[in-house]
N, C-alpha and C. Protein backbone atom coordinates (compact mmCIF):
# COMPACT_ATOMS: atom_id res chain seq x y z
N UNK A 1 -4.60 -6.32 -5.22
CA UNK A 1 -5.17 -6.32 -3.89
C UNK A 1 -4.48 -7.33 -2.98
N UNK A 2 -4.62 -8.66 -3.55
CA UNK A 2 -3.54 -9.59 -2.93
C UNK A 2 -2.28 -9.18 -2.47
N UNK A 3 -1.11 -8.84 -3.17
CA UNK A 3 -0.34 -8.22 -2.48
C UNK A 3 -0.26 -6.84 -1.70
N UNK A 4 -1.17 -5.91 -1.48
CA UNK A 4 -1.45 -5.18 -0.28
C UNK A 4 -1.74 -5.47 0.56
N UNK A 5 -2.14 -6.38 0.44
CA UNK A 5 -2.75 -7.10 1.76
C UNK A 5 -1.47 -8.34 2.01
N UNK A 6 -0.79 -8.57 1.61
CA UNK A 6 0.38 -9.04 1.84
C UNK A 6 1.53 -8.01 2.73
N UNK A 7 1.37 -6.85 2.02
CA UNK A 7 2.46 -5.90 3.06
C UNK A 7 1.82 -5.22 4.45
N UNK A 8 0.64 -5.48 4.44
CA UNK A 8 -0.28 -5.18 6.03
C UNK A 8 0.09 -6.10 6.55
N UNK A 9 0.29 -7.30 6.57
CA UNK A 9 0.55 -8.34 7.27
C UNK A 9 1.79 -8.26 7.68
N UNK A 10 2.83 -8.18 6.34
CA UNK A 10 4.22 -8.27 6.86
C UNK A 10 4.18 -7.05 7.84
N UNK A 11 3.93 -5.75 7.78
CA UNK A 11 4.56 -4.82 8.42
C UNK A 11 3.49 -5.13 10.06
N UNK A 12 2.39 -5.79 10.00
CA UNK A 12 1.70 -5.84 11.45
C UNK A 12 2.60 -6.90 12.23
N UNK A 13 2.81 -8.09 11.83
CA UNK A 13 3.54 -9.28 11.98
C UNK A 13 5.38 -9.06 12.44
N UNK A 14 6.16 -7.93 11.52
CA UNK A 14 7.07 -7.40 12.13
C UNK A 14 6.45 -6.32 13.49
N UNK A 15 5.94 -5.31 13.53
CA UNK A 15 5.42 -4.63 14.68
C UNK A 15 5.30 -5.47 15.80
N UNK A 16 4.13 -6.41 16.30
CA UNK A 16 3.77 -7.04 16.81
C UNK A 16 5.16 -7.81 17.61
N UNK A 17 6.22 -8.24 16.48
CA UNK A 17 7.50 -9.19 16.87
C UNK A 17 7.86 -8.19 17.51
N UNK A 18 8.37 -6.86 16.81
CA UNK A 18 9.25 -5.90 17.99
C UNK A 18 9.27 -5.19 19.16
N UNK A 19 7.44 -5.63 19.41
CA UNK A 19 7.01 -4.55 20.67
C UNK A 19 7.03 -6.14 21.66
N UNK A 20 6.85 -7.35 21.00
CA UNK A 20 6.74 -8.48 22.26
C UNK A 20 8.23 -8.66 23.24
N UNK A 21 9.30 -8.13 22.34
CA UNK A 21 10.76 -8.22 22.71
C UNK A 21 11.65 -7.16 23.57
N UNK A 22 12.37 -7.56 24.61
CA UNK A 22 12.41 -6.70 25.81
C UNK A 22 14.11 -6.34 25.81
N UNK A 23 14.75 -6.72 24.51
CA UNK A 23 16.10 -6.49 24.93
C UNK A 23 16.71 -5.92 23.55
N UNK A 24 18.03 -5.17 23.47
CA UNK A 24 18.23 -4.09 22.56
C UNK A 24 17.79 -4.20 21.33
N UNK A 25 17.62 -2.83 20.80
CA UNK A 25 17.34 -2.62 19.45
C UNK A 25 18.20 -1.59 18.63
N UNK A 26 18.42 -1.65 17.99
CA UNK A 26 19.71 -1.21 16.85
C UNK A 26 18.94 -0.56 15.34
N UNK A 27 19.67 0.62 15.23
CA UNK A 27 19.29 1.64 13.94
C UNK A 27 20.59 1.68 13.60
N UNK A 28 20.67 1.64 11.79
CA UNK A 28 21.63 2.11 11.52
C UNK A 28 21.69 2.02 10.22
N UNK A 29 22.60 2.12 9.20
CA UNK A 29 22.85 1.64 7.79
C UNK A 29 22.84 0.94 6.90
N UNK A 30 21.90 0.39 5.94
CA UNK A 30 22.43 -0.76 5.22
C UNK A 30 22.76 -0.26 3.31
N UNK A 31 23.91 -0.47 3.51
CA UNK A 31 24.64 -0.39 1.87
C UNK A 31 24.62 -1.29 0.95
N UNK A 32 24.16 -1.33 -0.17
CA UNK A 32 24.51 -2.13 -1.47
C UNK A 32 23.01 -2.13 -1.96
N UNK A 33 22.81 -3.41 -2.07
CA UNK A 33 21.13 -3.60 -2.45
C UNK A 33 20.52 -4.55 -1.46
N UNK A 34 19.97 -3.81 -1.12
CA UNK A 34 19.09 -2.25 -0.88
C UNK A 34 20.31 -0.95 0.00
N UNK A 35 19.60 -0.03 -0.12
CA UNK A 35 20.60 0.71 0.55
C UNK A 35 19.26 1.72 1.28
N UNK A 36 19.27 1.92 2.90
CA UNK A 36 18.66 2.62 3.33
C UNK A 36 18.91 2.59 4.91
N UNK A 37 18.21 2.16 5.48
CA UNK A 37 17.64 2.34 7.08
C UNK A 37 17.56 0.83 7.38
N UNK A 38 18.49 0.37 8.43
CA UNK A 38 18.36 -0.43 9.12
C UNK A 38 18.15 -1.34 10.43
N UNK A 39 17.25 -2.02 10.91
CA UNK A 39 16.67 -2.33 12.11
C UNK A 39 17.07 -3.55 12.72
N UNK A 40 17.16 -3.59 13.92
CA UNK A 40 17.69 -5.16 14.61
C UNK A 40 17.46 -4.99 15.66
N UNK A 41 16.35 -6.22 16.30
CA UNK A 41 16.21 -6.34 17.58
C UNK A 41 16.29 -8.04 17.85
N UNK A 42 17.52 -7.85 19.39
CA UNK A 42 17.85 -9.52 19.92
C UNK A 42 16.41 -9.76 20.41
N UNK A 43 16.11 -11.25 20.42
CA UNK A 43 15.06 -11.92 20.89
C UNK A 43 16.22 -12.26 22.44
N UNK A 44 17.35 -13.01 22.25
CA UNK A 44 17.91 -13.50 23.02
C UNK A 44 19.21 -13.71 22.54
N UNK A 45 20.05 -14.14 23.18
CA UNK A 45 21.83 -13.75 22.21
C UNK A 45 22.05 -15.10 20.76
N UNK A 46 21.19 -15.43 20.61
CA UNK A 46 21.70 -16.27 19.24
C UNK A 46 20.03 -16.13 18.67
N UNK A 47 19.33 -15.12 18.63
CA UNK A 47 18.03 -14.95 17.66
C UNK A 47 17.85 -13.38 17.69
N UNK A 48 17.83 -12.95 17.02
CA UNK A 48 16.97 -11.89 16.06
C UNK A 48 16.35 -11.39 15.18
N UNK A 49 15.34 -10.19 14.91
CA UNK A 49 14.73 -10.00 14.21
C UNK A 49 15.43 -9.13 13.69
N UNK A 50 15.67 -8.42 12.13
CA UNK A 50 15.88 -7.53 11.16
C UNK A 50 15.12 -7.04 10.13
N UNK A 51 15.45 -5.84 9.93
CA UNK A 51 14.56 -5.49 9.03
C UNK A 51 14.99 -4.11 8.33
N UNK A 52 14.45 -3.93 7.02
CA UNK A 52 15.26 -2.78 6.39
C UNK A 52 14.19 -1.71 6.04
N UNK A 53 14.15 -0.64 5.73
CA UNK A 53 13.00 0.28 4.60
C UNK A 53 14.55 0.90 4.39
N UNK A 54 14.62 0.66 2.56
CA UNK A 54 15.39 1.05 1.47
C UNK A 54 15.22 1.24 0.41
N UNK A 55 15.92 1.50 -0.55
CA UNK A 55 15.71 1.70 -1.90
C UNK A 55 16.77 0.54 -2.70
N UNK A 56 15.71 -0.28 -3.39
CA UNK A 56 16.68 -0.81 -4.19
C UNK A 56 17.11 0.19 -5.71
N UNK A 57 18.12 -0.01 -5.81
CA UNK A 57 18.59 0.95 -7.01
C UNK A 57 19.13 0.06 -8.02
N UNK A 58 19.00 -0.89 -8.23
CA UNK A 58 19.89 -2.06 -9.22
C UNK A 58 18.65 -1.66 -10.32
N UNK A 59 17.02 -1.86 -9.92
CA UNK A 59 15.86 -1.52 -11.20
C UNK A 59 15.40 -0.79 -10.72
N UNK A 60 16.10 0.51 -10.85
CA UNK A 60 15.26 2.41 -10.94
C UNK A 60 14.63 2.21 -10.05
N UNK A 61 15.38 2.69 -8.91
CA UNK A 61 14.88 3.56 -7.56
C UNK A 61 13.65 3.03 -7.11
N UNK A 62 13.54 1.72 -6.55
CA UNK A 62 11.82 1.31 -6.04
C UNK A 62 12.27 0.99 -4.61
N UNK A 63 11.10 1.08 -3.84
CA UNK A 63 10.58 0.90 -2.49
C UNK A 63 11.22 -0.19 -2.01
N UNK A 64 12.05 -0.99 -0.84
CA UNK A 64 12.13 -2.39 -0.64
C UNK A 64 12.11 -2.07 1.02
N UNK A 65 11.34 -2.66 1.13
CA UNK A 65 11.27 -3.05 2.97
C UNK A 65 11.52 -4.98 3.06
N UNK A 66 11.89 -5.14 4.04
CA UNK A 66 11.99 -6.54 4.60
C UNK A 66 11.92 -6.76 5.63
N UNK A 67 12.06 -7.85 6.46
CA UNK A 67 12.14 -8.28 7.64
C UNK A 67 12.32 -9.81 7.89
N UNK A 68 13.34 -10.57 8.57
CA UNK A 68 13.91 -11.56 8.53
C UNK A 68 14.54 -11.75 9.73
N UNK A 69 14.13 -13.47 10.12
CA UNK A 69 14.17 -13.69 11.67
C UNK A 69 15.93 -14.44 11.52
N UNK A 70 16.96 -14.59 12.31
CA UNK A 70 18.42 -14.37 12.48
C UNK A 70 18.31 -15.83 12.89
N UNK A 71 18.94 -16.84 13.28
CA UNK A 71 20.03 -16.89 13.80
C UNK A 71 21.13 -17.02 13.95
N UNK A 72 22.05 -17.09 15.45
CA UNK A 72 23.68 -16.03 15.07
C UNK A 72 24.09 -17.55 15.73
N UNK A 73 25.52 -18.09 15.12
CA UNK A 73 26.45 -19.28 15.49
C UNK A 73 27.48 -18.75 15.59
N UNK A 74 28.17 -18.52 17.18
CA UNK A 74 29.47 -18.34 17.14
C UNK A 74 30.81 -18.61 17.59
N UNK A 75 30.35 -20.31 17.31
CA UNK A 75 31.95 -20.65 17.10
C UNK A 75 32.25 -21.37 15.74
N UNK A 76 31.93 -20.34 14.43
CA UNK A 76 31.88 -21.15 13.29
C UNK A 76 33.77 -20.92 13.34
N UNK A 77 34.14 -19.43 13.52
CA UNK A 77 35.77 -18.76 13.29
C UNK A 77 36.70 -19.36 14.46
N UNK A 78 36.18 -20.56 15.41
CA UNK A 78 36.85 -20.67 16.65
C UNK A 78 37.36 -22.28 16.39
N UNK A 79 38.22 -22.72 17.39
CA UNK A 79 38.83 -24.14 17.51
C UNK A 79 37.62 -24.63 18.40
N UNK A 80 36.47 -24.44 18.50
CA UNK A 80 35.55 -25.41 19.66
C UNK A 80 34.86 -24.16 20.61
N UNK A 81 36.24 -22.79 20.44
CA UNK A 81 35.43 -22.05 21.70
C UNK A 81 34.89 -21.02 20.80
N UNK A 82 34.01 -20.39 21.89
CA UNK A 82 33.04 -19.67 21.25
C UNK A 82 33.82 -18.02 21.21
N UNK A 83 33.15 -17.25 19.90
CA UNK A 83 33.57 -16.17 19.42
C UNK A 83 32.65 -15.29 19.68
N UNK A 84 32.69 -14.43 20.60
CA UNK A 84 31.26 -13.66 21.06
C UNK A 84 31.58 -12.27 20.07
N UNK A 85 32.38 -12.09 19.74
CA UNK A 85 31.97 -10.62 18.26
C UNK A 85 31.90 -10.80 17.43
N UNK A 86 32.12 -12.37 16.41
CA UNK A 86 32.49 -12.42 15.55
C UNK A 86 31.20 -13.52 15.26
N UNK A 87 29.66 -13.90 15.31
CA UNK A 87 28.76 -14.91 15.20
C UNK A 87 28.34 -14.31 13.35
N UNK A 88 28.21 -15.77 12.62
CA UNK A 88 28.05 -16.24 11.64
C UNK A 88 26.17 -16.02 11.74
N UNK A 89 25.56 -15.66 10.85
CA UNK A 89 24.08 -15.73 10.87
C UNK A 89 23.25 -15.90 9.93
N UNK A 90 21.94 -16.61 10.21
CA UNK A 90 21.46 -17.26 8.78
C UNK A 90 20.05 -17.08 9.36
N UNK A 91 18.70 -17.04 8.33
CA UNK A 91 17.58 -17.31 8.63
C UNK A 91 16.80 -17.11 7.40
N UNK A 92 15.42 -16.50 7.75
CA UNK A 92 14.38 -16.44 6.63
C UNK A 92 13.57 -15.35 6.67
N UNK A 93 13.15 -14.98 5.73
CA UNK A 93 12.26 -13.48 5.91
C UNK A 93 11.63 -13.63 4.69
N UNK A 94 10.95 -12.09 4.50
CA UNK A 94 9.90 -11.72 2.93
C UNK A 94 10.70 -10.21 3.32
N UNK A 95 10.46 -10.13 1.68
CA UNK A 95 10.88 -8.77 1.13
C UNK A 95 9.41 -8.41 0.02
N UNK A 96 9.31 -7.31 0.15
CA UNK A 96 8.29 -6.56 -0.92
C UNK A 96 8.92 -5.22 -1.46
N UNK A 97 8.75 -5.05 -2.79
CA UNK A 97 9.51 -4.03 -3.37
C UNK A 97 8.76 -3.65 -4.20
N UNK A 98 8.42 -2.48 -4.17
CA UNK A 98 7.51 -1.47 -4.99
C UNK A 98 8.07 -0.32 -6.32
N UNK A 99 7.85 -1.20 -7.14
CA UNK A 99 8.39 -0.58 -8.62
C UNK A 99 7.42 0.27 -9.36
N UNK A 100 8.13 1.35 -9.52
CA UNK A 100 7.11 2.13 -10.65
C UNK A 100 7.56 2.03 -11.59
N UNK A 101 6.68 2.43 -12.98
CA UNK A 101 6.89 1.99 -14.37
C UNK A 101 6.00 2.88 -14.41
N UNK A 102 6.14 3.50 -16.06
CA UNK A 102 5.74 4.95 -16.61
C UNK A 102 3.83 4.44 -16.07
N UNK A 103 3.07 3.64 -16.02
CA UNK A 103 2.13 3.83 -16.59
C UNK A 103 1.43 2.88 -15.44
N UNK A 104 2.08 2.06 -14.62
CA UNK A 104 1.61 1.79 -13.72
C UNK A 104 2.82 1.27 -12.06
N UNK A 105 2.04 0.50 -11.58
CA UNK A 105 3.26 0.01 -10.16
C UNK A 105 3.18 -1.32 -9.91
N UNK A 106 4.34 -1.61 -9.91
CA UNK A 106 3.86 -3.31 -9.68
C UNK A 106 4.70 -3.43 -7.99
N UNK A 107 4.15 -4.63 -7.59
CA UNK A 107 4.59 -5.07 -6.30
C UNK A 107 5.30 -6.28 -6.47
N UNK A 108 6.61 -6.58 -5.70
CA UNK A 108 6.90 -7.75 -5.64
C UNK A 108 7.48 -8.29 -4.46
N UNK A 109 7.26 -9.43 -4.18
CA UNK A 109 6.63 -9.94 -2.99
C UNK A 109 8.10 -11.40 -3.01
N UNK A 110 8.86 -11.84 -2.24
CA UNK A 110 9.70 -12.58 -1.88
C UNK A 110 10.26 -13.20 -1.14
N UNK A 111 10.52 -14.25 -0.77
CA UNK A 111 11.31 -14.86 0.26
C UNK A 111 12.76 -14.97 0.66
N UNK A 112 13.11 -14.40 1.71
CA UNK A 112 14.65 -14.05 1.51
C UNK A 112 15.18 -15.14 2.52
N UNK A 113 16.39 -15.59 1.94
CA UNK A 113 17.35 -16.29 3.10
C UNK A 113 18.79 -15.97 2.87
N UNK A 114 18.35 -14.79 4.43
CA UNK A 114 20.11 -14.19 4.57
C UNK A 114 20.98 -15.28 4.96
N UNK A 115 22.23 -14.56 4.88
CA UNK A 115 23.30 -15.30 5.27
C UNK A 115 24.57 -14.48 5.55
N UNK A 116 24.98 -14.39 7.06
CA UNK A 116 26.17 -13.24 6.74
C UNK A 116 27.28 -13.46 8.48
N UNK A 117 27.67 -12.53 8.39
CA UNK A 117 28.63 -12.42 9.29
C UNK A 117 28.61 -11.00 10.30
N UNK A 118 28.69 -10.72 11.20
CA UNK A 118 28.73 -9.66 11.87
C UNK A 118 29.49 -9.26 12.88
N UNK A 119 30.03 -8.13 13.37
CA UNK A 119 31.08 -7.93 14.27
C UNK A 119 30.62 -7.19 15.66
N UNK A 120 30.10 -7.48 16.33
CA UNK A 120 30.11 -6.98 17.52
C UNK A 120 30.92 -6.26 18.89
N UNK A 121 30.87 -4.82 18.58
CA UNK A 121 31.98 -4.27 19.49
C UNK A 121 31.98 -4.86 20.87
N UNK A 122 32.87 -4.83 21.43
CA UNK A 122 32.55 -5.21 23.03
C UNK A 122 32.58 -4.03 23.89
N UNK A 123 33.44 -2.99 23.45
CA UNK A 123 33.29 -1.73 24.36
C UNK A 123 32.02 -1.00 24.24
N UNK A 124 31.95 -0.71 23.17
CA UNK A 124 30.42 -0.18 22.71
C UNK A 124 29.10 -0.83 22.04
N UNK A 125 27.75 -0.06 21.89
CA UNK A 125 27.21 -0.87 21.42
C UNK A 125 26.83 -0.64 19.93
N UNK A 126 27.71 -1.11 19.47
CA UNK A 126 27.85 -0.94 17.65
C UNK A 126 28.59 -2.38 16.86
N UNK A 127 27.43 -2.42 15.92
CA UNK A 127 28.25 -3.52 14.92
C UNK A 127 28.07 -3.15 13.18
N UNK A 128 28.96 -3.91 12.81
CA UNK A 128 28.96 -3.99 11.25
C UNK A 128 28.76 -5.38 11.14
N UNK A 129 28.09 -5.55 9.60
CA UNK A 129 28.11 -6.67 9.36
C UNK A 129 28.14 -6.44 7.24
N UNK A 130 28.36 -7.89 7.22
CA UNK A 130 27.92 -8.25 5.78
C UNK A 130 26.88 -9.36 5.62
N UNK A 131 26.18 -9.36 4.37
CA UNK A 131 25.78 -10.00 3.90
C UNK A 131 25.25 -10.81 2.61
N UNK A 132 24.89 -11.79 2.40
CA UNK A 132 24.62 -12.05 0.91
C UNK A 132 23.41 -12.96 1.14
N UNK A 133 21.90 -12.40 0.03
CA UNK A 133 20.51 -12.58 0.73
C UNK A 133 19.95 -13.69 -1.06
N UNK A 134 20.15 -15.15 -0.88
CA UNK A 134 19.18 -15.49 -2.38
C UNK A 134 17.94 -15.08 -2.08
N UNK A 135 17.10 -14.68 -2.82
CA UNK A 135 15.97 -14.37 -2.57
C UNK A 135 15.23 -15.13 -3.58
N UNK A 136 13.59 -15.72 -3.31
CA UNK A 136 13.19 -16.58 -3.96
C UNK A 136 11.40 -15.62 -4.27
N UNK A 137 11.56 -15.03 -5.73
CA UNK A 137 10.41 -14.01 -5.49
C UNK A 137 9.40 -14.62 -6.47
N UNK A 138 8.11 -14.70 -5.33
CA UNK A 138 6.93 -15.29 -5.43
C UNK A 138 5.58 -14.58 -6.13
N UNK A 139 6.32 -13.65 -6.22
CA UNK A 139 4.91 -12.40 -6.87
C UNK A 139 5.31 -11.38 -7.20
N UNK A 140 4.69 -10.85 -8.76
CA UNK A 140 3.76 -11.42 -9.30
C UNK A 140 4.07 -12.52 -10.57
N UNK A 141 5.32 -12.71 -10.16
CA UNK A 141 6.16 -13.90 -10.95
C UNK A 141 7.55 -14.66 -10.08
N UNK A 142 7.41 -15.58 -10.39
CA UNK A 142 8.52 -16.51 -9.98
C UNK A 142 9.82 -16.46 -10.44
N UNK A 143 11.08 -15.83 -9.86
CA UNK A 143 11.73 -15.38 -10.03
C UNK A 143 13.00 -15.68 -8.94
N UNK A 144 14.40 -15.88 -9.11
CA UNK A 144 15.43 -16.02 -7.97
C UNK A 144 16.49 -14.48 -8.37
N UNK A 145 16.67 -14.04 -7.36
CA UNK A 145 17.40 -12.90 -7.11
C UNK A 145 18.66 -12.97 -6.01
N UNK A 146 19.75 -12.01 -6.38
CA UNK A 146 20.30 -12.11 -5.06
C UNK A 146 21.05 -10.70 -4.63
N UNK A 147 20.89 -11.03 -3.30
CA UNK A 147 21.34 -8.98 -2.66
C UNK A 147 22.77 -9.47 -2.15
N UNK A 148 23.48 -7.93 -1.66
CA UNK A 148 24.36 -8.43 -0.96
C UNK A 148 24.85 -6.75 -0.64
N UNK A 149 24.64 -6.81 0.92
CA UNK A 149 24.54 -5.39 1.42
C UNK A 149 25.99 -5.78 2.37
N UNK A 150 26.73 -4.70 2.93
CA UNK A 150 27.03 -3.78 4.43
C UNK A 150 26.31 -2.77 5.17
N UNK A 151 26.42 -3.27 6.28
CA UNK A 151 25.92 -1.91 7.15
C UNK A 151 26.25 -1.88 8.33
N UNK A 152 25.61 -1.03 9.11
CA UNK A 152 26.22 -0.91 11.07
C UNK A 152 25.13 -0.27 11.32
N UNK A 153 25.00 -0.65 13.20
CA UNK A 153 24.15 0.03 13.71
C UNK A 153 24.30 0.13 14.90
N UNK A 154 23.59 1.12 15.57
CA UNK A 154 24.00 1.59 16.57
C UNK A 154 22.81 0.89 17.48
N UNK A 155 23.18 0.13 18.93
CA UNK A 155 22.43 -0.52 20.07
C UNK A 155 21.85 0.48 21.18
N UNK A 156 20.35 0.35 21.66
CA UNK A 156 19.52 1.37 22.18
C UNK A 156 19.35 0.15 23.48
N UNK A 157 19.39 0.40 24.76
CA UNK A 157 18.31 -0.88 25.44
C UNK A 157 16.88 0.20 25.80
């Protein structure tokens, strides 16, 4: 029960973030683990929110949604000046991933801190990025994990 009531929260708590925010939002791909559907909306040009509904496939095909707040630094690749396609990004989120097993389902519940890089077109509104996510999972056992996806998405205003 505890953790259902853990993923009402996360998914009201992401909602709530994406409808308060007035500037683009981005659908598109994310590859590796997890691999599914991916979401991104700027708060402002060095914060955003992300978020995935995927399948992790590393332990038999289970449920993984997330959501994880950004932010983007970009003059990590520069001499001092700033790199506007190329921002470095780091933050914190929860992941929950829903495993079945012959006989019952377990939930697991985690703290993620991405870390990645992303490319921002300037003609259009499309980026790729990478990433690599430790994850620190809190339920229903204590546990360290780590992801490490690609993906792209396409910018809506």
């Amino acid at each position: 029960m505890r953790n259902k009531l853990m993923v009402v929260i996360l998914v009201f708590v992401f909602g709530l973030t994406l409808n308060a925010m007035d500037n683009e939002m981005g659908i598109g791909i994310i590859l590796g683990e997890p691999t599914g559907v991916s979401l991104k909306k700027w708060i402002d040009s060095s914060r955003a929110v992300d978020g995935a509904l995927a399948w992790s496939l590393s332990d038999g095909d289970s449920v993984h949604l997330h959501a994880d707040y950004l932010f983007h630094k970009y003059d990590v690749f520069s001499n001092g000046q700033t790199m506007s396609q190329l921002p470095v990004y780091f933050g914190v989120g929860t992941r929950v991933k829903f495993k079945e097993h012959k006989n019952d389902d377990d939930v697991f519940v985690g703290i993620r801190f991405p870390v990645g890089i992303s490319y921002l077109f300037s003609e259009v509104p499309f980026d790729i990025f990478l990433e690599l996510v430790p994850i620190l999972d809190i339920a229903p056992d204590t546990d360290v994990d780590l992801e490490a996806a690609i993906g792209a998405r396409f910018y809506f205003k």
